[in-house]
C-alpha atoms as a PDB file:
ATOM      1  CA  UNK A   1     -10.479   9.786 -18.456  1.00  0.00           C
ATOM      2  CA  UNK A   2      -9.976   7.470 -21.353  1.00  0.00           C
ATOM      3  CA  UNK A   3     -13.003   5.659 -23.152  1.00  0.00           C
ATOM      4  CA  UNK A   4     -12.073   2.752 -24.834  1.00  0.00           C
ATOM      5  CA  UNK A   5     -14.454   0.466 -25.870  1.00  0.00           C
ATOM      6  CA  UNK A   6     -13.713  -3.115 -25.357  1.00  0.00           C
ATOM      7  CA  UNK A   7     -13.115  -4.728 -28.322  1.00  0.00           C
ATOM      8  CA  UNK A   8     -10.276  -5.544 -31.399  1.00  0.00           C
ATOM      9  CA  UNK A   9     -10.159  -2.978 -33.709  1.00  0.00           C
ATOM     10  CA  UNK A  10     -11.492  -0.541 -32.161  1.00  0.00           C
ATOM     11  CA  UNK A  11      -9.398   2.220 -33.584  1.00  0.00           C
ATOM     12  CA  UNK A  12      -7.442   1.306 -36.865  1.00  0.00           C
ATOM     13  CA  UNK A  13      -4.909  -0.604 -35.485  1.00  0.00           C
ATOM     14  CA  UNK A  14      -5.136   0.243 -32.164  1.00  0.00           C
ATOM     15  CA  UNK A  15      -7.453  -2.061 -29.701  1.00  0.00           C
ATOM     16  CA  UNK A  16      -7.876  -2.506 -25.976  1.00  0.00           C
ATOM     17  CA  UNK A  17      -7.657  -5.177 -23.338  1.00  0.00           C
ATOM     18  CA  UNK A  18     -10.017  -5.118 -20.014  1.00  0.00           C
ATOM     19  CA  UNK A  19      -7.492  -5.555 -16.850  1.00  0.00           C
ATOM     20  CA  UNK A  20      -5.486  -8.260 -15.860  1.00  0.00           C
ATOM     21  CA  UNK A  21      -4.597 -10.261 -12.855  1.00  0.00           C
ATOM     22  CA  UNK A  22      -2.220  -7.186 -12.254  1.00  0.00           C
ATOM     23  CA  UNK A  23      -5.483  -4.892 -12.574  1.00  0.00           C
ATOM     24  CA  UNK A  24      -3.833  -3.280 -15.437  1.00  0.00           C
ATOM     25  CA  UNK A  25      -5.993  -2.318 -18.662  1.00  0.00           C
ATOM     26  CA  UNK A  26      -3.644  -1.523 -21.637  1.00  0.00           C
ATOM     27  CA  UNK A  27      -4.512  -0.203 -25.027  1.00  0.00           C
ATOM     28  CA  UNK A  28      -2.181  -1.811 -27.791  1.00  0.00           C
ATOM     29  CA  UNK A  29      -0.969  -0.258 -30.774  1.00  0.00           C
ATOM     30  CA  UNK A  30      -0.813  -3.028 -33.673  1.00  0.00           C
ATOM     31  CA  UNK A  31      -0.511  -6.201 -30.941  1.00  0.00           C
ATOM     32  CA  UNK A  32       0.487  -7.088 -27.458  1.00  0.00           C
ATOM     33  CA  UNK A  33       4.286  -6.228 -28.371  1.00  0.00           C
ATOM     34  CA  UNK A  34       3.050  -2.847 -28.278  1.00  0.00           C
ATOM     35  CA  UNK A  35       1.466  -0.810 -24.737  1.00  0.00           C
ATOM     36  CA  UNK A  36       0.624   2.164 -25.821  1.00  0.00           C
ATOM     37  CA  UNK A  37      -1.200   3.025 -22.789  1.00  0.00           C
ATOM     38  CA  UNK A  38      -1.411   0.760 -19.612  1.00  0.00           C
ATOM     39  CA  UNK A  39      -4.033   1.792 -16.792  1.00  0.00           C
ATOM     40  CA  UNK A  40      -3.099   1.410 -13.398  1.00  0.00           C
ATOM     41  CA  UNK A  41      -5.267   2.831 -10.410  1.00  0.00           C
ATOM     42  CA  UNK A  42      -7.195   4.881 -12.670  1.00  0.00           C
ATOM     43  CA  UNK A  43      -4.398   6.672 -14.358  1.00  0.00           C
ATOM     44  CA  UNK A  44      -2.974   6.035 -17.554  1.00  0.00           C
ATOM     45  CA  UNK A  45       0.940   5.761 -18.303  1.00  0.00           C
ATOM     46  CA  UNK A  46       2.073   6.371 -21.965  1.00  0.00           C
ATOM     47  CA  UNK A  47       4.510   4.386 -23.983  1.00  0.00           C
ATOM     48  CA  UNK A  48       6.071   7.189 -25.873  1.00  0.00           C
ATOM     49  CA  UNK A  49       8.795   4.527 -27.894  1.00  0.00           C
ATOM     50  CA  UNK A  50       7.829   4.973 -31.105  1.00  0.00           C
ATOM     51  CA  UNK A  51       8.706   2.298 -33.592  1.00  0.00           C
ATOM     52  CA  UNK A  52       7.608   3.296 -36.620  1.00  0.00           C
ATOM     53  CA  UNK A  53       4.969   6.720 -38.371  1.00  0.00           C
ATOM     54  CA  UNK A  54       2.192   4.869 -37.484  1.00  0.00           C
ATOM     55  CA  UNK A  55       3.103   3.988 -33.894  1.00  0.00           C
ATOM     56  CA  UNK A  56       4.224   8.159 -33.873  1.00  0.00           C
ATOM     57  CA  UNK A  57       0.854   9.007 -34.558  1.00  0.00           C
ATOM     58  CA  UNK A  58      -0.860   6.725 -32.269  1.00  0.00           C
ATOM     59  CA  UNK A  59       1.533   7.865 -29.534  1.00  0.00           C
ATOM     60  CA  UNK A  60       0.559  11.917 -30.577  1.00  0.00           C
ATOM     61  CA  UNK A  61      -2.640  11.427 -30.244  1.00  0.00           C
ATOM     62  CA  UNK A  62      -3.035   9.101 -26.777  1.00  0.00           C
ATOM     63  CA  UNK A  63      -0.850  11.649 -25.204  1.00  0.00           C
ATOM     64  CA  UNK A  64      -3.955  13.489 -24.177  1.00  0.00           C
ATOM     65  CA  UNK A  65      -5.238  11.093 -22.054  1.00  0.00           C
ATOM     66  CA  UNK A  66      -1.615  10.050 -20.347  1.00  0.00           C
ATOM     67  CA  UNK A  67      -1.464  10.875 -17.173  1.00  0.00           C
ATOM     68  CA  UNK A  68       2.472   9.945 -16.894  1.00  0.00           C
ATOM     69  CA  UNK A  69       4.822   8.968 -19.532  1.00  0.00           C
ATOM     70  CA  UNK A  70       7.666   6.639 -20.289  1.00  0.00           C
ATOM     71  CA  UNK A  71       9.736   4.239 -22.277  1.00  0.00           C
ATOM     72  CA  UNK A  72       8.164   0.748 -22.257  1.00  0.00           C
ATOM     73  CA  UNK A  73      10.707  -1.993 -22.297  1.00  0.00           C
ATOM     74  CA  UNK A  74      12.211  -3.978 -25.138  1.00  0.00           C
ATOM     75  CA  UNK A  75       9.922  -5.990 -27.962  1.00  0.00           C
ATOM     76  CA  UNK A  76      11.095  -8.952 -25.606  1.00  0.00           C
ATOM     77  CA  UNK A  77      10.063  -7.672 -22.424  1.00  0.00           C
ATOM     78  CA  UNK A  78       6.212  -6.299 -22.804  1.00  0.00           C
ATOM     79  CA  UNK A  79       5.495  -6.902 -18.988  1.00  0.00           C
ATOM     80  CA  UNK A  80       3.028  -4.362 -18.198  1.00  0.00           C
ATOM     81  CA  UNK A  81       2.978  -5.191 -14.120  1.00  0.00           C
ATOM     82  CA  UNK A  82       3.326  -1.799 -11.863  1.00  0.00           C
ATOM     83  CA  UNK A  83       6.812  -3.459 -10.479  1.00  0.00           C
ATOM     84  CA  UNK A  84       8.481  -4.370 -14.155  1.00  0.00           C
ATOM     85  CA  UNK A  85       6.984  -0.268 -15.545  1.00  0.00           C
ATOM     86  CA  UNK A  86       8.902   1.209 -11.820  1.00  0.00           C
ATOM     87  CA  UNK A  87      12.077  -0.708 -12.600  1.00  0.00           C
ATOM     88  CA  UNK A  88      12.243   0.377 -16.229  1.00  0.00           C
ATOM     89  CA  UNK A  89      11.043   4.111 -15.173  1.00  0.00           C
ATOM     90  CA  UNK A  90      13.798   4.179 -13.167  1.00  0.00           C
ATOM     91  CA  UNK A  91      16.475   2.442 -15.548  1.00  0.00           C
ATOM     92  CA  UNK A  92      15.554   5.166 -17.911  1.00  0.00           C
ATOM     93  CA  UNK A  93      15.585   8.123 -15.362  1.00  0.00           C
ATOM     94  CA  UNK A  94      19.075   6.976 -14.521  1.00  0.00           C
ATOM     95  CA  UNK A  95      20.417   7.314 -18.225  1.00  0.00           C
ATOM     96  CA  UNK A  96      18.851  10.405 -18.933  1.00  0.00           C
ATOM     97  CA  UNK A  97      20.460  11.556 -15.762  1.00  0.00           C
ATOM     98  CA  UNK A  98      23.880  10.445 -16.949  1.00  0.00           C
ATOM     99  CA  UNK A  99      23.189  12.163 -20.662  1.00  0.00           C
ATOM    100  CA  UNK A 100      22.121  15.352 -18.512  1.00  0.00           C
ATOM    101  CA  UNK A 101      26.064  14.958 -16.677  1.00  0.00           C
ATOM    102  CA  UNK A 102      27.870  14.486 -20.021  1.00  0.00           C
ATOM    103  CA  UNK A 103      25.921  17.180 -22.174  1.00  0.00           C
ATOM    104  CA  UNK A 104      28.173  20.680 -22.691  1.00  0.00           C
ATOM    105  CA  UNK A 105      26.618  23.842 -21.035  1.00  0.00           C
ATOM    106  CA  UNK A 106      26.298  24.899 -24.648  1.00  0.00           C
ATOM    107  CA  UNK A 107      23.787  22.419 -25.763  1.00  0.00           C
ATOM    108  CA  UNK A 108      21.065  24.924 -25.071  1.00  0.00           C
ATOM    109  CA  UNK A 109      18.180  22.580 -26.780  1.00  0.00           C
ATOM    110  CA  UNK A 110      18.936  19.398 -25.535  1.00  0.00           C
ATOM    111  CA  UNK A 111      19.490  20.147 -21.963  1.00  0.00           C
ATOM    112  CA  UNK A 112      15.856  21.460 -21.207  1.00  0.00           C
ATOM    113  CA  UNK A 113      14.469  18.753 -23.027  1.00  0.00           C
ATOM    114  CA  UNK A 114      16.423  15.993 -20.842  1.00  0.00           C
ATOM    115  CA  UNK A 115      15.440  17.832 -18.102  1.00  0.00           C
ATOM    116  CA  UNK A 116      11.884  17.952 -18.676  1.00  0.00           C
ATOM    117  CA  UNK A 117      12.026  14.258 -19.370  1.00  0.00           C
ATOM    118  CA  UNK A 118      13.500  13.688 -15.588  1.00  0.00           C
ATOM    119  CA  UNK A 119      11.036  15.785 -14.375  1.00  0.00           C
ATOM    120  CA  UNK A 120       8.011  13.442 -16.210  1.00  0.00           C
ATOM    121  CA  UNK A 121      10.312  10.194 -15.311  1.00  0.00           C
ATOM    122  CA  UNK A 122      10.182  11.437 -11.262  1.00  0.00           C
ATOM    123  CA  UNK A 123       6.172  11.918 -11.328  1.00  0.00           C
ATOM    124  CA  UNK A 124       5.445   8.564 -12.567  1.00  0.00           C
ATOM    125  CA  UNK A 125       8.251   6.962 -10.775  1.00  0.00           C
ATOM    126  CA  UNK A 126       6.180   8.486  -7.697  1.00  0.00           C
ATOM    127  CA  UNK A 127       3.344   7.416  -9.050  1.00  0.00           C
ATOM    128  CA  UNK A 128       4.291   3.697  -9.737  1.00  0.00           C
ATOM    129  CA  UNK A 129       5.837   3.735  -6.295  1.00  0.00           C
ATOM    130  CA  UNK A 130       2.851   4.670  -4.492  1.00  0.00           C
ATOM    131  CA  UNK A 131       0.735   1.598  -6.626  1.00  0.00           C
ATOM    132  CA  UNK A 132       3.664  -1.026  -5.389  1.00  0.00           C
ATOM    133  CA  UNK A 133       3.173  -0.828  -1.897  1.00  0.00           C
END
């Protein structure tokens, strides 16, 4: 599990805030327009759009703690609630299905790779499913 401490600055440029009225913790990368992690139920769903080298790094290195991964929504739309994250889980499931339909059978590198992301979209589509009940 993740240890955060909470406080600003804990981490250059990377700070935490205790839970919500949702019940969701999230650890920010350079200000709330940023999740990089959000906790929900215990488990911890990365925000692997990176913005920028720094935001990269950040996202390497919290990937160890993620339980589930996705795309986090636009820099207008930084709702962290379990209902907005399953809506834009599956948004982005369903276009990385349709870039699976339209890649050629020769596109040996890209196809595994969309796959795998489907396959990481589906568990924390479950996941955020099972939390929205």
């Amino acid at each position: 599990m993740l240890e955060v401490r909470e406080r600003a600055g804990a981490c250059s440029s990377v700070y935490f805030e205790p839970a919500n009225s949702y019940k969701t913790a999230t650890v920010y990368s350079y200000g709330r327009h940023y999740p990089l992690l959000v906790n929900i139920s215990d488990k911890w769903i990365l925000n692997d759009r990176g913005y920028s080298n720094t935001t990269a790094k950040h996202i390497s290195y919290a990937r160890s703690y993620a339980d589930y991964v996705m795309a986090m929504g636009s820099e207008q739309n930084r709702d962290t609630t379990p209902a907005t994250l399953l809506k834009e889980a599956q948004t982005e499931r369903a276009e990385q299905a349709e870039i699976l339909a339209k890649l050629s059978p020769r596109a040996t590198a890209k196809i595994p790779a969309t796959q795998t992301r489907i396959a990481q979209l589906d568990a924390t589509i479950k996941f955020l499913k099972s939390v929205n009940k």
